[in-house]
Protein backbone atom coordinates (compact mmCIF):
# COMPACT_ATOMS: atom_id res chain seq x y z
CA UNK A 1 6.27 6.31 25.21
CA UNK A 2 7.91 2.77 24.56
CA UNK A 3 10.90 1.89 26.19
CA UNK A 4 13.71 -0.98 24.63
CA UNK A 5 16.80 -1.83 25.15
CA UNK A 6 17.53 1.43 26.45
CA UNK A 7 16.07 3.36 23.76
CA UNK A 8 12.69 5.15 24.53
CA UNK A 9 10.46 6.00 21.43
CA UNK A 10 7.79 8.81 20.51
CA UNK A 11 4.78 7.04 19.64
CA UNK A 12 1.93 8.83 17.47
CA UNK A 13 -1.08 6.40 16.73
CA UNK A 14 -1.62 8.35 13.19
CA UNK A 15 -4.94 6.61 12.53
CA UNK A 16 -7.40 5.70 14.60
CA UNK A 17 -10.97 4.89 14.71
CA UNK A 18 -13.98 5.04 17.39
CA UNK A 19 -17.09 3.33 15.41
CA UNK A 20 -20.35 1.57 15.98
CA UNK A 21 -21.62 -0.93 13.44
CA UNK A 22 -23.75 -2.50 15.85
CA UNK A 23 -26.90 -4.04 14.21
CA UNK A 24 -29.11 -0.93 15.08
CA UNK A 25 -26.18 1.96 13.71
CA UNK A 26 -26.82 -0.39 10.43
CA UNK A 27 -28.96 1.19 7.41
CA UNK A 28 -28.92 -1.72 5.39
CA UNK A 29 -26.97 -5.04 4.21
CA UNK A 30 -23.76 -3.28 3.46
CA UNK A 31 -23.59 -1.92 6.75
CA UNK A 32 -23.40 -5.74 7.90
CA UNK A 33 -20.95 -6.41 5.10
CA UNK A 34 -18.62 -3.72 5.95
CA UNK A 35 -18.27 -4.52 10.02
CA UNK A 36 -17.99 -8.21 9.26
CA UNK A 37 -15.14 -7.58 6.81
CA UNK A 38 -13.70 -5.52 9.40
CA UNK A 39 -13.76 -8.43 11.57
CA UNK A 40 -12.58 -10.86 9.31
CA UNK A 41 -9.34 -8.12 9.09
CA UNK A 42 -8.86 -8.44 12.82
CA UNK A 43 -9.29 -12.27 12.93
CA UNK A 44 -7.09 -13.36 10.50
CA UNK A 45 -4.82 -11.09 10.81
CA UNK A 46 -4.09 -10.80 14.78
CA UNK A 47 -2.18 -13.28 17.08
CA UNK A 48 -4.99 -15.29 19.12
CA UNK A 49 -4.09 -13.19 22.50
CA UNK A 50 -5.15 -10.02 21.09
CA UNK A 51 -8.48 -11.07 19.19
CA UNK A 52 -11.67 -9.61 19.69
CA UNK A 53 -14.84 -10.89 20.32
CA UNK A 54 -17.54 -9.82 17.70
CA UNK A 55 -19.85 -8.12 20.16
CA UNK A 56 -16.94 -6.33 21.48
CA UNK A 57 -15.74 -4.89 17.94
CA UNK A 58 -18.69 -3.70 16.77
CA UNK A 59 -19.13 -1.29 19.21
CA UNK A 60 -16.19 -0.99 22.24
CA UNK A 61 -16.71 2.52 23.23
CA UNK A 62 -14.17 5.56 24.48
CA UNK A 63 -13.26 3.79 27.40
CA UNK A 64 -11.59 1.42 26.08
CA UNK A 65 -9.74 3.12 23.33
CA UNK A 66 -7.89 5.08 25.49
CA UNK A 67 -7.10 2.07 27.84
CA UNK A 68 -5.94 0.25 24.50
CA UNK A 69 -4.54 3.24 22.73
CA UNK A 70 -2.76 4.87 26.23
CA UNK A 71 -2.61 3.06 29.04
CA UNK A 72 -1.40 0.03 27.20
CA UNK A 73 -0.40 0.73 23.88
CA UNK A 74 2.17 3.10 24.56
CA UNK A 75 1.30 6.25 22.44
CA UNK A 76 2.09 9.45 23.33
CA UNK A 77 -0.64 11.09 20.61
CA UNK A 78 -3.13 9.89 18.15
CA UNK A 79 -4.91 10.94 15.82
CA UNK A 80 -9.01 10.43 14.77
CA UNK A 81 -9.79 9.22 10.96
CA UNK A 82 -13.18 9.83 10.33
CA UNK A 83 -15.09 7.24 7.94
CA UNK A 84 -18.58 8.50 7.38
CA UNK A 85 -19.85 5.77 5.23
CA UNK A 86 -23.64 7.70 5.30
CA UNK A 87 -25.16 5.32 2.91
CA UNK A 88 -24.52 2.38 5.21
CA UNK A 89 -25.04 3.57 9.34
CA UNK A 90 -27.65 5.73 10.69
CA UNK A 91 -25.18 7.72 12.63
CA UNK A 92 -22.13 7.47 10.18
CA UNK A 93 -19.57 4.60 10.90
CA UNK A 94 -17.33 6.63 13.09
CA UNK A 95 -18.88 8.50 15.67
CA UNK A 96 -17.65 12.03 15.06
CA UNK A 97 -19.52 13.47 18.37
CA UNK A 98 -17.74 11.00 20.97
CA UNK A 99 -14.50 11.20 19.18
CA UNK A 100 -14.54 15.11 19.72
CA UNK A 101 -15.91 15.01 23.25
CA UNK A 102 -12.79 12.54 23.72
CA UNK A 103 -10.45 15.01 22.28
CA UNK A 104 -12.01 17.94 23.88
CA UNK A 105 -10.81 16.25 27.50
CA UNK A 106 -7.61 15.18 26.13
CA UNK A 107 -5.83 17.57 23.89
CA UNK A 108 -2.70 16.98 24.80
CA UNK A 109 -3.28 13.39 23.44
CA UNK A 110 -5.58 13.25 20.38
CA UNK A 111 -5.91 15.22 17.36
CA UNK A 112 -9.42 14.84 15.69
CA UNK A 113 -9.84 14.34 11.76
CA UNK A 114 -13.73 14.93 10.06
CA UNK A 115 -14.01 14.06 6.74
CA UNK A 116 -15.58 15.38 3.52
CA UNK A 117 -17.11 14.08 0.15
CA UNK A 118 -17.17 16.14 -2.74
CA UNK A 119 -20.18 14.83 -4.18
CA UNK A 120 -22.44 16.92 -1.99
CA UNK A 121 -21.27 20.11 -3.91
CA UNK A 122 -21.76 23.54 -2.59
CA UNK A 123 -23.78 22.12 -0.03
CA UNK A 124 -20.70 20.13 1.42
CA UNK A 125 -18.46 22.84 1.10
CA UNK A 126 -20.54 24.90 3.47
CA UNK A 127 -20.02 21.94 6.23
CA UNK A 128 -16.61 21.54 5.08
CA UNK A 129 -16.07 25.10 6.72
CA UNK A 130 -18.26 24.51 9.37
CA UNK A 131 -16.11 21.55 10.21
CA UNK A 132 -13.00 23.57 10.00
CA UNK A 133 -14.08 26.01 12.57
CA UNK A 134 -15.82 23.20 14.41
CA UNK A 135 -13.05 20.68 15.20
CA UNK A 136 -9.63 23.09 14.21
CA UNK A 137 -9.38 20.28 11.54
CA UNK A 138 -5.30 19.90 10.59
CA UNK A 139 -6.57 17.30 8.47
CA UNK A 140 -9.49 15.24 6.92
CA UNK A 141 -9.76 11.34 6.28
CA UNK A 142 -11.20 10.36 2.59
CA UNK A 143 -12.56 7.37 1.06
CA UNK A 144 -12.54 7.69 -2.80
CA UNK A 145 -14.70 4.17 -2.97
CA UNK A 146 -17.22 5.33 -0.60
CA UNK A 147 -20.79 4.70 -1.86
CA UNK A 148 -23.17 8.26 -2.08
CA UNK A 149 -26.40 7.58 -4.14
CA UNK A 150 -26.19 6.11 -7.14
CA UNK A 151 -22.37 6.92 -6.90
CA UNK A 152 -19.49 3.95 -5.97
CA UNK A 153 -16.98 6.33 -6.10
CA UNK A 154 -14.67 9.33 -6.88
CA UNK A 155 -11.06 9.87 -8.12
CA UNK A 156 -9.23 13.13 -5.99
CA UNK A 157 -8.61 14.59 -9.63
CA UNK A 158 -12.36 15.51 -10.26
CA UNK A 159 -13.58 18.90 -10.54
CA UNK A 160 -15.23 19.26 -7.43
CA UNK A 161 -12.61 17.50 -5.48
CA UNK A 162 -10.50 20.02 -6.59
CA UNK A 163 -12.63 22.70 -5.53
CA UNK A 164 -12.79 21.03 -1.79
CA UNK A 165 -8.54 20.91 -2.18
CA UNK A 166 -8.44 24.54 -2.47
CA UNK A 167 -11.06 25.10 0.19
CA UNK A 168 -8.31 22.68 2.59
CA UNK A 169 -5.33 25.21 1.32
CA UNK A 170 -7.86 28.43 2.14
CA UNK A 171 -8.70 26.66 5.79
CA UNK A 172 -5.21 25.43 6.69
CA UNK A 173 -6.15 21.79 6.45
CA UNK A 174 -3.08 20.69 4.68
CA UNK A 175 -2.78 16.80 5.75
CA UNK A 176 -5.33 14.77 3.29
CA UNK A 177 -5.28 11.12 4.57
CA UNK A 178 -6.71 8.96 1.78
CA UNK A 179 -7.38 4.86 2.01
CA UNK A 180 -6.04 3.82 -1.17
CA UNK A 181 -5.46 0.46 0.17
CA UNK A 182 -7.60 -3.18 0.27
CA UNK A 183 -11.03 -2.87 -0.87
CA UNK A 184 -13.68 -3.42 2.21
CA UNK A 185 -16.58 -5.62 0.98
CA UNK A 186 -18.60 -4.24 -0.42
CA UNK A 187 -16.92 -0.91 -2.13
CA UNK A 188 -15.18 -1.52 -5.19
CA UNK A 189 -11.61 -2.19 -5.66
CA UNK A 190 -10.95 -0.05 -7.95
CA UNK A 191 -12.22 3.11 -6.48
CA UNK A 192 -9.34 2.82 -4.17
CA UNK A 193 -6.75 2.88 -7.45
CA UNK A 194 -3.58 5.29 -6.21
CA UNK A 195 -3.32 6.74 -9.35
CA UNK A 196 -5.39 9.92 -8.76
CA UNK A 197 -2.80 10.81 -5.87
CA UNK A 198 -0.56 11.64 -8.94
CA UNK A 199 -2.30 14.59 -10.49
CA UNK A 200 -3.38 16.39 -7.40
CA UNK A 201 -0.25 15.87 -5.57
CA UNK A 202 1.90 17.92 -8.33
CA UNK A 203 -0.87 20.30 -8.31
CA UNK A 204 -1.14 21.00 -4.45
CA UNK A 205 1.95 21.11 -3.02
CA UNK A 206 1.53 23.14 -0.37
CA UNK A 207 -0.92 19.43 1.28
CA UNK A 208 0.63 16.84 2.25
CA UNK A 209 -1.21 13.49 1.01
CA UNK A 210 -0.94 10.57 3.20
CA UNK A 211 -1.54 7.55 1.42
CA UNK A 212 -3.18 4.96 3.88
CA UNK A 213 -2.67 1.25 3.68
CA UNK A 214 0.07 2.73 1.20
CA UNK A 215 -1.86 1.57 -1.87
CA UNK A 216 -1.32 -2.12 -1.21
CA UNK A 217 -2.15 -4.05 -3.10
CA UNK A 218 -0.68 -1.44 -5.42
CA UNK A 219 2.67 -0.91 -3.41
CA UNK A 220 4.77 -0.53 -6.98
CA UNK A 221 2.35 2.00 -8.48
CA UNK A 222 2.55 3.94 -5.05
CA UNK A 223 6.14 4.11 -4.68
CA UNK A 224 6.74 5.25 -7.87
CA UNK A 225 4.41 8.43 -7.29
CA UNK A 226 5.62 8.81 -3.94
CA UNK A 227 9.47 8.65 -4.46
CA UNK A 228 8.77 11.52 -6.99
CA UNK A 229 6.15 13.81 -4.79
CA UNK A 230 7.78 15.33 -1.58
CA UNK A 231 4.49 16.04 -0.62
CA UNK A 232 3.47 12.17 -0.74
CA UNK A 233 3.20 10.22 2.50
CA UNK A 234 2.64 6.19 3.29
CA UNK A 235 0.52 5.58 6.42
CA UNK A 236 1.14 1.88 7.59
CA UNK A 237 -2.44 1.44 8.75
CA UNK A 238 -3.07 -2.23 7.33
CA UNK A 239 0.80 -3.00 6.91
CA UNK A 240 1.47 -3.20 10.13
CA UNK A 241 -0.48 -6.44 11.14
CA UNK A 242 1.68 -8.62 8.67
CA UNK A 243 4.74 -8.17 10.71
CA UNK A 244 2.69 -11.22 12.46
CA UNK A 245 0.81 -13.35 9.95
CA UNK A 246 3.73 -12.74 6.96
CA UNK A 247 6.77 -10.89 7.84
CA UNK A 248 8.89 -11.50 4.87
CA UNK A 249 6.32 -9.94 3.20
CA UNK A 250 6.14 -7.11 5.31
CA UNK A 251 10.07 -7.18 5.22
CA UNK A 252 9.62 -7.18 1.39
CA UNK A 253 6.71 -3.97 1.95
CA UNK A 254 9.04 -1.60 4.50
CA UNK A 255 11.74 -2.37 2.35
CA UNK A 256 10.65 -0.85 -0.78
CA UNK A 257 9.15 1.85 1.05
CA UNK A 258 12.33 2.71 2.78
CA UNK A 259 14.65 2.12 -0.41
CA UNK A 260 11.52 4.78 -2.84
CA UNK A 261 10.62 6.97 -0.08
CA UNK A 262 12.48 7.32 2.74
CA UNK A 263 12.66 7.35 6.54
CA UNK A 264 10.59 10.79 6.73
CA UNK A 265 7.32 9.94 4.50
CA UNK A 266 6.37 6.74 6.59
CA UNK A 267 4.28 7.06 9.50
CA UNK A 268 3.10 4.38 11.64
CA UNK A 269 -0.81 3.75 12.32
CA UNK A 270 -2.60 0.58 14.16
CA UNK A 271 -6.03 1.11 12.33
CA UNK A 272 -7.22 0.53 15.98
CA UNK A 273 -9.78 -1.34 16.31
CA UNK A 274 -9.00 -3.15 13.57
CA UNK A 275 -5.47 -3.81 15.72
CA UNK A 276 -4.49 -2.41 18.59
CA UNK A 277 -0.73 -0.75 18.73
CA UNK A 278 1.06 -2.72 21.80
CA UNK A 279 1.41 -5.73 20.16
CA UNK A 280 2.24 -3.89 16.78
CA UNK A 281 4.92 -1.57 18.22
CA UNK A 282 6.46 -4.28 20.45
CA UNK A 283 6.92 -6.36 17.43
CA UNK A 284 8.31 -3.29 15.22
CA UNK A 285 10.92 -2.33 17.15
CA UNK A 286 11.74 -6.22 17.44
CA UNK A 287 11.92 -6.63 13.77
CA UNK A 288 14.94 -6.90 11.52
CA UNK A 289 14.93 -7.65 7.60
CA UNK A 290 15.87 -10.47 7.21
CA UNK A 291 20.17 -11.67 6.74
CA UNK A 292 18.79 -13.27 3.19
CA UNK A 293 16.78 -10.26 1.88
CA UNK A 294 19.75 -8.34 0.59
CA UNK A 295 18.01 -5.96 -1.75
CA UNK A 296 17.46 -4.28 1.31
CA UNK A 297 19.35 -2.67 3.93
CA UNK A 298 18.81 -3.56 7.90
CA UNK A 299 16.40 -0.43 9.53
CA UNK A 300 17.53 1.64 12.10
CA UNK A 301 16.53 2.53 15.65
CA UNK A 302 16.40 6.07 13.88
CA UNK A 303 14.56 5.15 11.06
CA UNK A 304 12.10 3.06 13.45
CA UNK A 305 11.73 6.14 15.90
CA UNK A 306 11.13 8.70 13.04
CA UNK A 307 8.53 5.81 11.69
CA UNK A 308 6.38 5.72 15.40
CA UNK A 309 5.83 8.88 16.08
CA UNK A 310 8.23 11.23 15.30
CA UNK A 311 6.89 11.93 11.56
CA UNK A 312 3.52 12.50 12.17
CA UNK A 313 4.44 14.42 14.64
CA UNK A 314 6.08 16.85 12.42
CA UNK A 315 2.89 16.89 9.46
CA UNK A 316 0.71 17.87 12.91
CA UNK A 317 3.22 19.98 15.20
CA UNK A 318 3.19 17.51 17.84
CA UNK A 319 5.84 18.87 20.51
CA UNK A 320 8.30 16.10 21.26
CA UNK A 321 10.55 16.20 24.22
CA UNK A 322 13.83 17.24 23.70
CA UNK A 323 14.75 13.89 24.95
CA UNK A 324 12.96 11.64 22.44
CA UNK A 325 14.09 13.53 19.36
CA UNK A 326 16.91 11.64 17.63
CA UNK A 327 20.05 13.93 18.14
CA UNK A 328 21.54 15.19 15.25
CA UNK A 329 25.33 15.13 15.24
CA UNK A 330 27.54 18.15 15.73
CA UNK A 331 28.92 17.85 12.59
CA UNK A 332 25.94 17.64 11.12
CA UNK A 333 24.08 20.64 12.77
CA UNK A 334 27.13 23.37 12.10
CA UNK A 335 26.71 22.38 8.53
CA UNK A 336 30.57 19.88 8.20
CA UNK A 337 30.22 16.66 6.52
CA UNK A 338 29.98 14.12 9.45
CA UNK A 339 34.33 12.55 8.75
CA UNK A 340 35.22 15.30 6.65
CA UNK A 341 38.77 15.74 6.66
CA UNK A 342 40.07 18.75 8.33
């Protein structure tokens, strides 16, 4: 929980990450290519007191993600996104085993995500349910410009990715978390084009699709699906960090995602370790739009709360204390228009 100004918020960490891309997890080149454009992420992106060294962020360990994620970054839940990225580590990029073992001894406090790729077929529909029973999966964590062979990438509308959808629906996985967001040296930028979200979001409506990194740079293109799928979600993994290095810019971002989609279809994420969250929810609830940005309205303390935590907390039936849920007036709850005349 985070605590300003008299206001205390819910805070669910919807995406993070417990990885090794340590020289010896690497398969090949790209495995190098991948980390270090991780890095470069953190670097340029973070304020100098919260940088990493390199050693450090290739591998950190489940020590000190909870330290960073708990004991200091104020969340009250968080949630695993699993990137396999097979063709690149030994042992996958995220390490699925020590995430569950960390979930296993805190339930309370982390949900895990696996992750699937319809390219292996029948075969990887078979470990799809395996995975279900597994882990209890309430979601999955996809990366549609992952490399698998000769393959650089899939769209969500393909025939087999269908066929894993429906398998989701059959399980009760119903929150898909996509990256559809900045390419990551070296998968192509293209294979992370939002359009695909369109087709399967009409089609499934009974999943909820949260769009990581919320398409950027494709922000227009994904707030003109979102604003008309109700079952279309922005995850601020990625977004978040420019609140440091360009905040008018992430003023200009939260903006148009509050003006297409709401308050309820944004949910916050630190991408941790790419950032960690106490810097990144410190400076949220500090931040205002700008006086001179007048295409868009000033945000809320209810619209910031519902954005760090309390969202995500709803798409994964996170209990919330009665006394960190924003309070819904009378009026509002015996069904009279809040200053209706009488």
């Amino acid at each position: 929980m985070y605590t300003k100004d008299g206001e205390k918020y819910f805070i669910v960490d919807s995406h993070i990450h417990l990885w090794d891309g340590r020289a010896q997890n690497q398969k090949n080149i790209h495995g190098k290519q991948f980390i270090d454009c991780f890095f470069d992420y953190h670097t340029n992106l973070s304020p100098d007191e919260v940088k990493w060294g390199y050693d450090e962020y290739c591998y950190y360990g489940p020590d000190r993600l909870m330290r960073d994620i708990f004991d200091e970054g104020y969340a009250d839940h968080a949630i695993f996104q699993t990137t396999m990225l097979k063709d690149f580590f030994h042992t996958m990029f995220s390490q699925s085993d020590q995430a569950w073992e960390l979930t296993q001894k805190n339930p309370e406090r982390l949900t895990y995500n696996h992750s699937f790729d319809p390219r292996f077929g029948e075969e990887g529909l078979d470990w799809l349910r395996a995975d279900a029973e597994k882990f209890g999966l309430r979601g999955v964590k996809l990366y549609t410009a992952e490399w698998n062979g000769q393959s650089r990438g899939y769209k969500l509308s393909d025939p087999w990715a269908r066929r894993y959808l429906e398998e989701c629906l059959a399980l009760g996985i119903k929150n898909i978390h996509v990256h559809k967001g900045p390419t990551l040296k070296p998968l192509d930028r293209d294979a992370f084009d939002v359009h695909d979200v369109d087709a399967v979001a009409s089609d499934y409506l009974d999943l909820n699709f949260i769009v990581e990194h919320c398409g950027l740079p494709r922000l227009e293109d994904f707030c003109w699906i979102a604003t008309q799928e109700s079952n279309v979600y922005g995850g601020l993994s990625v977004v978040m960090p420019f609140i440091h290095t360009r905040p008018r810019y992430f003023a200009q971002v939260i903006g148009e995602l509050l003006y297409w989609i709401g308050e309820d279809k944004i949910t916050f994420a630190s991408d941790y370790a790419l950032w960690t969250p106490k810097w990144l929810i410190e400076r949220f609830v500090d931040f205002q739009i700008p006086e001179d940005m007048t295409d868009y309205a000033p945000i809320t303390t209810d619209q910031k709360k519902k954005i760090l935590g309390l969202n995500a907390a709803k798409l994964y039936d996170i209990d919330v204390p009665p006394e960190l849920a924003i309070k819904i007036p009378e009026e509002a709850e015996t069904g009279v228009a809040v200053g209706a005349s009488s």
